[in-house]
PDB file of N, CA and C in Angstrom:
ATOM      1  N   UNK A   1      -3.511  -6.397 -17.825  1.00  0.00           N
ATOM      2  CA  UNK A   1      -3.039  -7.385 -16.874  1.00  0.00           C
ATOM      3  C   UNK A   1      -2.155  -6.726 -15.798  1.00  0.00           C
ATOM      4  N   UNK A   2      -1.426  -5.815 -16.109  1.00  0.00           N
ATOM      5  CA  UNK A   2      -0.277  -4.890 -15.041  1.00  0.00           C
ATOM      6  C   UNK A   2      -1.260  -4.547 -13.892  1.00  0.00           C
ATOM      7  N   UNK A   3      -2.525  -3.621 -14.200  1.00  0.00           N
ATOM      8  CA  UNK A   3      -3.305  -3.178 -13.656  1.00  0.00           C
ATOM      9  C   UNK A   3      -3.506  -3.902 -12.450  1.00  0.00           C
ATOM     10  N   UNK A   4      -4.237  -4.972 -12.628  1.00  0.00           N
ATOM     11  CA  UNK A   4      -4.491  -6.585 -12.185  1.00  0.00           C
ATOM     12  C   UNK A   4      -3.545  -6.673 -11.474  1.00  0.00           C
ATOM     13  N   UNK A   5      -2.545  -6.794 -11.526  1.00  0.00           N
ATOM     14  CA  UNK A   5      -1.559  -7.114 -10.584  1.00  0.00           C
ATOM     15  C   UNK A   5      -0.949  -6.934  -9.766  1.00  0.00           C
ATOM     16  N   UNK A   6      -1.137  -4.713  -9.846  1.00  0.00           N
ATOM     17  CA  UNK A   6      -0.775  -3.805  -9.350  1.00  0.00           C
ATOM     18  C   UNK A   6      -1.859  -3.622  -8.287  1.00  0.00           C
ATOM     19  N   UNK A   7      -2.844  -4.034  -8.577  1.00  0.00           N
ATOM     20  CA  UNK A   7      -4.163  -4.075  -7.850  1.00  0.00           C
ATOM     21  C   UNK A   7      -4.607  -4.985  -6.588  1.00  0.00           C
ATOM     22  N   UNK A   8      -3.619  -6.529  -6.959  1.00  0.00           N
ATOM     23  CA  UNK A   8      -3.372  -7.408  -6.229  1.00  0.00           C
ATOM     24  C   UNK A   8      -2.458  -6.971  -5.121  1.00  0.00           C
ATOM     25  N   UNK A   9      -1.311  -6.102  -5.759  1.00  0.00           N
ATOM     26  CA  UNK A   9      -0.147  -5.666  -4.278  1.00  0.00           C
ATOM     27  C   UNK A   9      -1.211  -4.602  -3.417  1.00  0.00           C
ATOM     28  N   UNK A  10      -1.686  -3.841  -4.180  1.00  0.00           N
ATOM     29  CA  UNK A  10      -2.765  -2.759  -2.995  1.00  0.00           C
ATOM     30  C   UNK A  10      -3.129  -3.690  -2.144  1.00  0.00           C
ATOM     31  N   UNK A  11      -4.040  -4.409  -2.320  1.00  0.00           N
ATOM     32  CA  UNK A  11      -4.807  -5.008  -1.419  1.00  0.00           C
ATOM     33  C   UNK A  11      -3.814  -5.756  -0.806  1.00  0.00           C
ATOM     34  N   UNK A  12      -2.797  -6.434  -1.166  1.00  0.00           N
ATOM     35  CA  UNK A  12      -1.677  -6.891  -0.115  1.00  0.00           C
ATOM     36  C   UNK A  12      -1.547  -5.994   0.813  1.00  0.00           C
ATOM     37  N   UNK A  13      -0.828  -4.595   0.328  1.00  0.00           N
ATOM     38  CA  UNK A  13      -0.389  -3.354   1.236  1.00  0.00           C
ATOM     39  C   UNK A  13      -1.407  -3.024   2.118  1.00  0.00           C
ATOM     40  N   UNK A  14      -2.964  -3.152   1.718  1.00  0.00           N
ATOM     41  CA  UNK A  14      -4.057  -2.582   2.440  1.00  0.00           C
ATOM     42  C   UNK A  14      -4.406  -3.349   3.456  1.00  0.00           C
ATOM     43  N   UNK A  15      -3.941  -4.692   3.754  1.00  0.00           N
ATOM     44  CA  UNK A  15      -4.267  -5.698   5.404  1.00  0.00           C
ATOM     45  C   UNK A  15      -2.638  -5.435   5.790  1.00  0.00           C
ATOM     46  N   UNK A  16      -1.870  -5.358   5.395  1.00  0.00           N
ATOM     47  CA  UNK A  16      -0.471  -5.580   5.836  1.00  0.00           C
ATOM     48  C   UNK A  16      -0.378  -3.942   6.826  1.00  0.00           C
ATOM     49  N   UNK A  17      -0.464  -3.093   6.179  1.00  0.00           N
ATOM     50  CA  UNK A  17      -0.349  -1.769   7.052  1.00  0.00           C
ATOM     51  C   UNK A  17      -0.486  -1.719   8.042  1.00  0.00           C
ATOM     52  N   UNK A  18      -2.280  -1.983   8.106  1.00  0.00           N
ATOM     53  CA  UNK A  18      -2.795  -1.590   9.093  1.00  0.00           C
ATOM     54  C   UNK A  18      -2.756  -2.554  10.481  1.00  0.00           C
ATOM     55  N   UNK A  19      -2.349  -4.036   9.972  1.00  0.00           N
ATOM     56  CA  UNK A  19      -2.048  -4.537  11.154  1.00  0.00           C
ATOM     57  C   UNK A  19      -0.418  -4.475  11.707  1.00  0.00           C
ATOM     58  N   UNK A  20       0.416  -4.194  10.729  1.00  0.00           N
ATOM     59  CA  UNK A  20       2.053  -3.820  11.225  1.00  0.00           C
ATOM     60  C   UNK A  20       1.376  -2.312  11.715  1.00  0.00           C
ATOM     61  N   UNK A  21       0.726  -1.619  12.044  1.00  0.00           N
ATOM     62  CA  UNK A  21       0.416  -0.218  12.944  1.00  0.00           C
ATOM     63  C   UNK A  21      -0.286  -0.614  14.354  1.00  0.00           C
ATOM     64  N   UNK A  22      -1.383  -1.809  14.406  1.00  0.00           N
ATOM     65  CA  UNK A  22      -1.227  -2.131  15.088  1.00  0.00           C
ATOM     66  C   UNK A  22      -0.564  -2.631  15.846  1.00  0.00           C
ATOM     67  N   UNK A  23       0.113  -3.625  15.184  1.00  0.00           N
ATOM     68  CA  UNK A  23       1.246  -4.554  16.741  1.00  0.00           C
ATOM     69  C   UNK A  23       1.736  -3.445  17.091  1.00  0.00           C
ATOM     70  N   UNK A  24       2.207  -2.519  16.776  1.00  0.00           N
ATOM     71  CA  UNK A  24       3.112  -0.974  16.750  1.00  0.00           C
ATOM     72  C   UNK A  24       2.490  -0.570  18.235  1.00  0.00           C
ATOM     73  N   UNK A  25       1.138  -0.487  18.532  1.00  0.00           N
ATOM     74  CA  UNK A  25       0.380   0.485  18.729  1.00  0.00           C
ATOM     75  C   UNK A  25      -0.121  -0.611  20.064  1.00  0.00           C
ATOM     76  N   UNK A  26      -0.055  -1.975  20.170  1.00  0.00           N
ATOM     77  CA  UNK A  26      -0.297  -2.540  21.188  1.00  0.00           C
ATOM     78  C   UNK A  26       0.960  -2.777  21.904  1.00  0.00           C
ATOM     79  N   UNK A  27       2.390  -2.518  21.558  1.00  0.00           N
ATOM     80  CA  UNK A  27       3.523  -3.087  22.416  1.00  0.00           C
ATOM     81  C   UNK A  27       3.983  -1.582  22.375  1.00  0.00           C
ATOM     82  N   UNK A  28       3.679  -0.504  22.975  1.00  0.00           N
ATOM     83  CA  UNK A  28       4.126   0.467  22.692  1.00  0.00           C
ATOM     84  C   UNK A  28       5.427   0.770  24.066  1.00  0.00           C
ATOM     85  N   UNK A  29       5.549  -0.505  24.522  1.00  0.00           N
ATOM     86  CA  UNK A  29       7.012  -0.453  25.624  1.00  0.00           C
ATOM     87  C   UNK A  29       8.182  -1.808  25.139  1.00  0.00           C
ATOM     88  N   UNK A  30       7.711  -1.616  24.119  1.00  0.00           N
ATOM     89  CA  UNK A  30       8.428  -2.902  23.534  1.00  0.00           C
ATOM     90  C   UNK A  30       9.927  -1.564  22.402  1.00  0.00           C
ATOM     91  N   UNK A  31      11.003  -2.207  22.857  1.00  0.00           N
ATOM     92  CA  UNK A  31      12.163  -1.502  22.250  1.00  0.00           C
ATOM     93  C   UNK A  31      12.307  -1.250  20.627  1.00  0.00           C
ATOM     94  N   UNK A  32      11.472  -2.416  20.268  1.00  0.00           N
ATOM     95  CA  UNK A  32      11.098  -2.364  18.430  1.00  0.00           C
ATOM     96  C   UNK A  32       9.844  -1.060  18.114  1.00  0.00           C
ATOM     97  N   UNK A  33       9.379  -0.567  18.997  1.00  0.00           N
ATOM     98  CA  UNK A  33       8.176   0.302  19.034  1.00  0.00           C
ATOM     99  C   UNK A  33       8.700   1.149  17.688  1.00  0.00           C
ATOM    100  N   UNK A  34       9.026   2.038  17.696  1.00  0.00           N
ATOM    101  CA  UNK A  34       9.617   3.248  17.023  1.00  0.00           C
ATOM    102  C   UNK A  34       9.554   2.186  15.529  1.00  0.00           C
ATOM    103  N   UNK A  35      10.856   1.222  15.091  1.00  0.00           N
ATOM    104  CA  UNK A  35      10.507   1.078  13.893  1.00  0.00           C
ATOM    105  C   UNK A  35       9.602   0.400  13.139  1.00  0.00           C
ATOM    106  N   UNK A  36       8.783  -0.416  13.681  1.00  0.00           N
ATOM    107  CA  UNK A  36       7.832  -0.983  13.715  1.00  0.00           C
ATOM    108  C   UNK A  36       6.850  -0.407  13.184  1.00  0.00           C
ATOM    109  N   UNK A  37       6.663   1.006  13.938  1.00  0.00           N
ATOM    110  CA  UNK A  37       5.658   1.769  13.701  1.00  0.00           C
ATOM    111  C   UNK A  37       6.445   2.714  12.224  1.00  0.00           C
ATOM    112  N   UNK A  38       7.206   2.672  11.879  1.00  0.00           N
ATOM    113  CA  UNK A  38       7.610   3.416  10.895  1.00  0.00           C
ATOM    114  C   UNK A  38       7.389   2.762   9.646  1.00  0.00           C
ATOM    115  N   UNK A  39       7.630   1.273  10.059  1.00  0.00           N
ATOM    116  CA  UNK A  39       7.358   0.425   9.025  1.00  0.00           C
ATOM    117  C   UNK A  39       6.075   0.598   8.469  1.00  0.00           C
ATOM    118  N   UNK A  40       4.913  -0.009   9.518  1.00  0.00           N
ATOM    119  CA  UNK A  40       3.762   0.458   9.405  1.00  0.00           C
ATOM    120  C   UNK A  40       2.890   1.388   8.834  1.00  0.00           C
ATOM    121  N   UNK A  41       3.843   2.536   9.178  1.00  0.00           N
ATOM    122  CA  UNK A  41       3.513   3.944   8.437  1.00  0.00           C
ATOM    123  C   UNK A  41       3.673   4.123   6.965  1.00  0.00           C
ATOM    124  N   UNK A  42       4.947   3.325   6.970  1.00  0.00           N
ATOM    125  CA  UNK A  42       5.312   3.237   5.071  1.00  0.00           C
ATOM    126  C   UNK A  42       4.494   2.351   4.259  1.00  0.00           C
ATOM    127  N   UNK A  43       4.248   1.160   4.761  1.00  0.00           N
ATOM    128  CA  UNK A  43       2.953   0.331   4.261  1.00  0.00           C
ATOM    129  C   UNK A  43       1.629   1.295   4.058  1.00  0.00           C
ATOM    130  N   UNK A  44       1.245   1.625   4.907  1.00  0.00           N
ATOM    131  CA  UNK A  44       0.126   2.607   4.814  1.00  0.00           C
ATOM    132  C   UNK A  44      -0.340   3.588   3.597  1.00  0.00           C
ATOM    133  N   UNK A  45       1.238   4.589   3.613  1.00  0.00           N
ATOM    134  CA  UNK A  45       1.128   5.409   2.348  1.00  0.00           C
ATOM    135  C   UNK A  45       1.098   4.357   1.377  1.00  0.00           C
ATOM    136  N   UNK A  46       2.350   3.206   1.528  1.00  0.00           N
ATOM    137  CA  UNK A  46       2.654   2.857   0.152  1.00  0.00           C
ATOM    138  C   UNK A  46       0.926   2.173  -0.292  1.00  0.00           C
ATOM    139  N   UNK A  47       0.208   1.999   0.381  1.00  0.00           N
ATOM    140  CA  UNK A  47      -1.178   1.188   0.057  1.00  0.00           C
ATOM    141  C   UNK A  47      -1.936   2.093  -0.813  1.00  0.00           C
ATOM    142  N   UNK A  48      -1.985   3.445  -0.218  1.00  0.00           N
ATOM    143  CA  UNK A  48      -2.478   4.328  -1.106  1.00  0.00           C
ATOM    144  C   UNK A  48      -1.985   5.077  -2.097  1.00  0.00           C
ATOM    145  N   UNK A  49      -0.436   4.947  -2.338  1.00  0.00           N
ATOM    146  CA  UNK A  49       0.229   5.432  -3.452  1.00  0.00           C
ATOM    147  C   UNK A  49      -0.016   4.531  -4.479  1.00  0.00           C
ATOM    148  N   UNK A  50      -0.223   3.281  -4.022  1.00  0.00           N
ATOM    149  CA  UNK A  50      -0.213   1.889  -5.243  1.00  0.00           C
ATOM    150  C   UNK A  50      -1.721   1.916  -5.714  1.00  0.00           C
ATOM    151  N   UNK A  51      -2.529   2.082  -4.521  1.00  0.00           N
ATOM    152  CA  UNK A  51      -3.818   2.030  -5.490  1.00  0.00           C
ATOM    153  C   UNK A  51      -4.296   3.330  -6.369  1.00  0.00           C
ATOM    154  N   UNK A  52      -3.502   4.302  -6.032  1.00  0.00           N
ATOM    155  CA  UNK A  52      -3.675   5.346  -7.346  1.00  0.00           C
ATOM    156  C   UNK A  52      -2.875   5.306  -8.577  1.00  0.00           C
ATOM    157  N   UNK A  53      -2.102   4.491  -8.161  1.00  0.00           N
ATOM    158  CA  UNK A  53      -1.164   4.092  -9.274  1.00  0.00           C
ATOM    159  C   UNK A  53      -1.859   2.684 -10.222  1.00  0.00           C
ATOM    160  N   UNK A  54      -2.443   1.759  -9.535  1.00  0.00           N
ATOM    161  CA  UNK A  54      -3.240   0.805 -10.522  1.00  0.00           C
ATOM    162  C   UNK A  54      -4.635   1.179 -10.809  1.00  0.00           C
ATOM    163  N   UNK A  55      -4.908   2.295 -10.162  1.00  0.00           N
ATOM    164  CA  UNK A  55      -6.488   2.789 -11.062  1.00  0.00           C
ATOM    165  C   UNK A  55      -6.296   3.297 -12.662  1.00  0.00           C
ATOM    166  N   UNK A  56      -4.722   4.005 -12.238  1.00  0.00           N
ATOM    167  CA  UNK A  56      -4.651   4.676 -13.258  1.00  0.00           C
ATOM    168  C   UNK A  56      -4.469   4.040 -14.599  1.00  0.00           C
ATOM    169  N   UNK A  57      -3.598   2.854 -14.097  1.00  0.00           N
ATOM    170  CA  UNK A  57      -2.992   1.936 -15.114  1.00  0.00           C
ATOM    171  C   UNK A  57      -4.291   1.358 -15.533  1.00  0.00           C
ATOM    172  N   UNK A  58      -5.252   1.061 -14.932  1.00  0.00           N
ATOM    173  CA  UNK A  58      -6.194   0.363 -15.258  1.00  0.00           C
ATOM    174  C   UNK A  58      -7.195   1.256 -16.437  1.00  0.00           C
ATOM    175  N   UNK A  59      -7.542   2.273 -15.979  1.00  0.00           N
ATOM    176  CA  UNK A  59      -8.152   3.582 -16.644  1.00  0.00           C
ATOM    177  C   UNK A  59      -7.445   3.674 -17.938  1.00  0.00           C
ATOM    178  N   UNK A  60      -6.115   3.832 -18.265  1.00  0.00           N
ATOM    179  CA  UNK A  60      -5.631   4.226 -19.223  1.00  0.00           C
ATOM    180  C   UNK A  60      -5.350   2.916 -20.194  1.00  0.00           C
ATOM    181  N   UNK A  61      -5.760   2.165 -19.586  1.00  0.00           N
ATOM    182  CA  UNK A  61      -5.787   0.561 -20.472  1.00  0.00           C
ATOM    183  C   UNK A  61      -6.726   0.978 -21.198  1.00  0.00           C
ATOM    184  N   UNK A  62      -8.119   1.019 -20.373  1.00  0.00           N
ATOM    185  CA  UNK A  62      -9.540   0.758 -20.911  1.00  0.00           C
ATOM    186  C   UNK A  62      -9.754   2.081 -21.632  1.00  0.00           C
ATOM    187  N   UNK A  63      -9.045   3.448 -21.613  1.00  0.00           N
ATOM    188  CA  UNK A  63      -9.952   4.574 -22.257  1.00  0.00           C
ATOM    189  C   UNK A  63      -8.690   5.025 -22.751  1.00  0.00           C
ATOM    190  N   UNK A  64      -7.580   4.048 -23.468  1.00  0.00           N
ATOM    191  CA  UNK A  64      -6.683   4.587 -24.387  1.00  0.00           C
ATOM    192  C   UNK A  64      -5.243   5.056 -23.599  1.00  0.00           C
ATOM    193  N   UNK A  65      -5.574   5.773 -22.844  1.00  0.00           N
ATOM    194  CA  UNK A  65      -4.638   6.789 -22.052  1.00  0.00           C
ATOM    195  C   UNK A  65      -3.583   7.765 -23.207  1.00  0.00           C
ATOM    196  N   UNK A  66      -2.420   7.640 -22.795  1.00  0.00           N
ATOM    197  CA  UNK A  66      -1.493   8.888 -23.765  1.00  0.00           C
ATOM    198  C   UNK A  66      -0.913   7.728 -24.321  1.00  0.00           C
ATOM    199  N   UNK A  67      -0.462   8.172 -26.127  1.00  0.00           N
ATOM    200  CA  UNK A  67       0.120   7.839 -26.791  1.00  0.00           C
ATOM    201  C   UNK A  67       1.442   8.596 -27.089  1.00  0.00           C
ATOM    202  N   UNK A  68       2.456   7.752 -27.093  1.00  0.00           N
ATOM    203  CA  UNK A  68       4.130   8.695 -27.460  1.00  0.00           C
ATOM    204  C   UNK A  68       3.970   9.179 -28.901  1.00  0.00           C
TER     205      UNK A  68
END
């Protein structure tokens, strides 16, 4: 279920990025430019840090993963 859920924020992070890079990227004389686009940028990674992070969770559900 974590997996699942963790899987649900990716795909949050994965429309959210890329359009906070856009507005970024269409007002580029607008005084918010700079953090906007930083924001953007952090959504971005964080989209792809999270979905390697719920494959994994997901993977190690289904094929055991490590035991303490």
């Amino acid at each position: 279920m974590k997996g699942l859920q963790r899987l649900a924020y990716t795909l949050g992070l994965m429309f959210a990025g890329p359009i906070v890079l856009y507005q970024a990227f269409k007002n580029e004389d607008h005084p918010f430019y700079i953090p906007v686009l930083v924001v953007g940028a952090i959504l971005a990674v964080g989209a792809v840090a999270m979905g390697f992070f719920s494959i994994k969770t997901l993977l190690d559900a289904l094929f055991g993963g490590k035991k303490p």
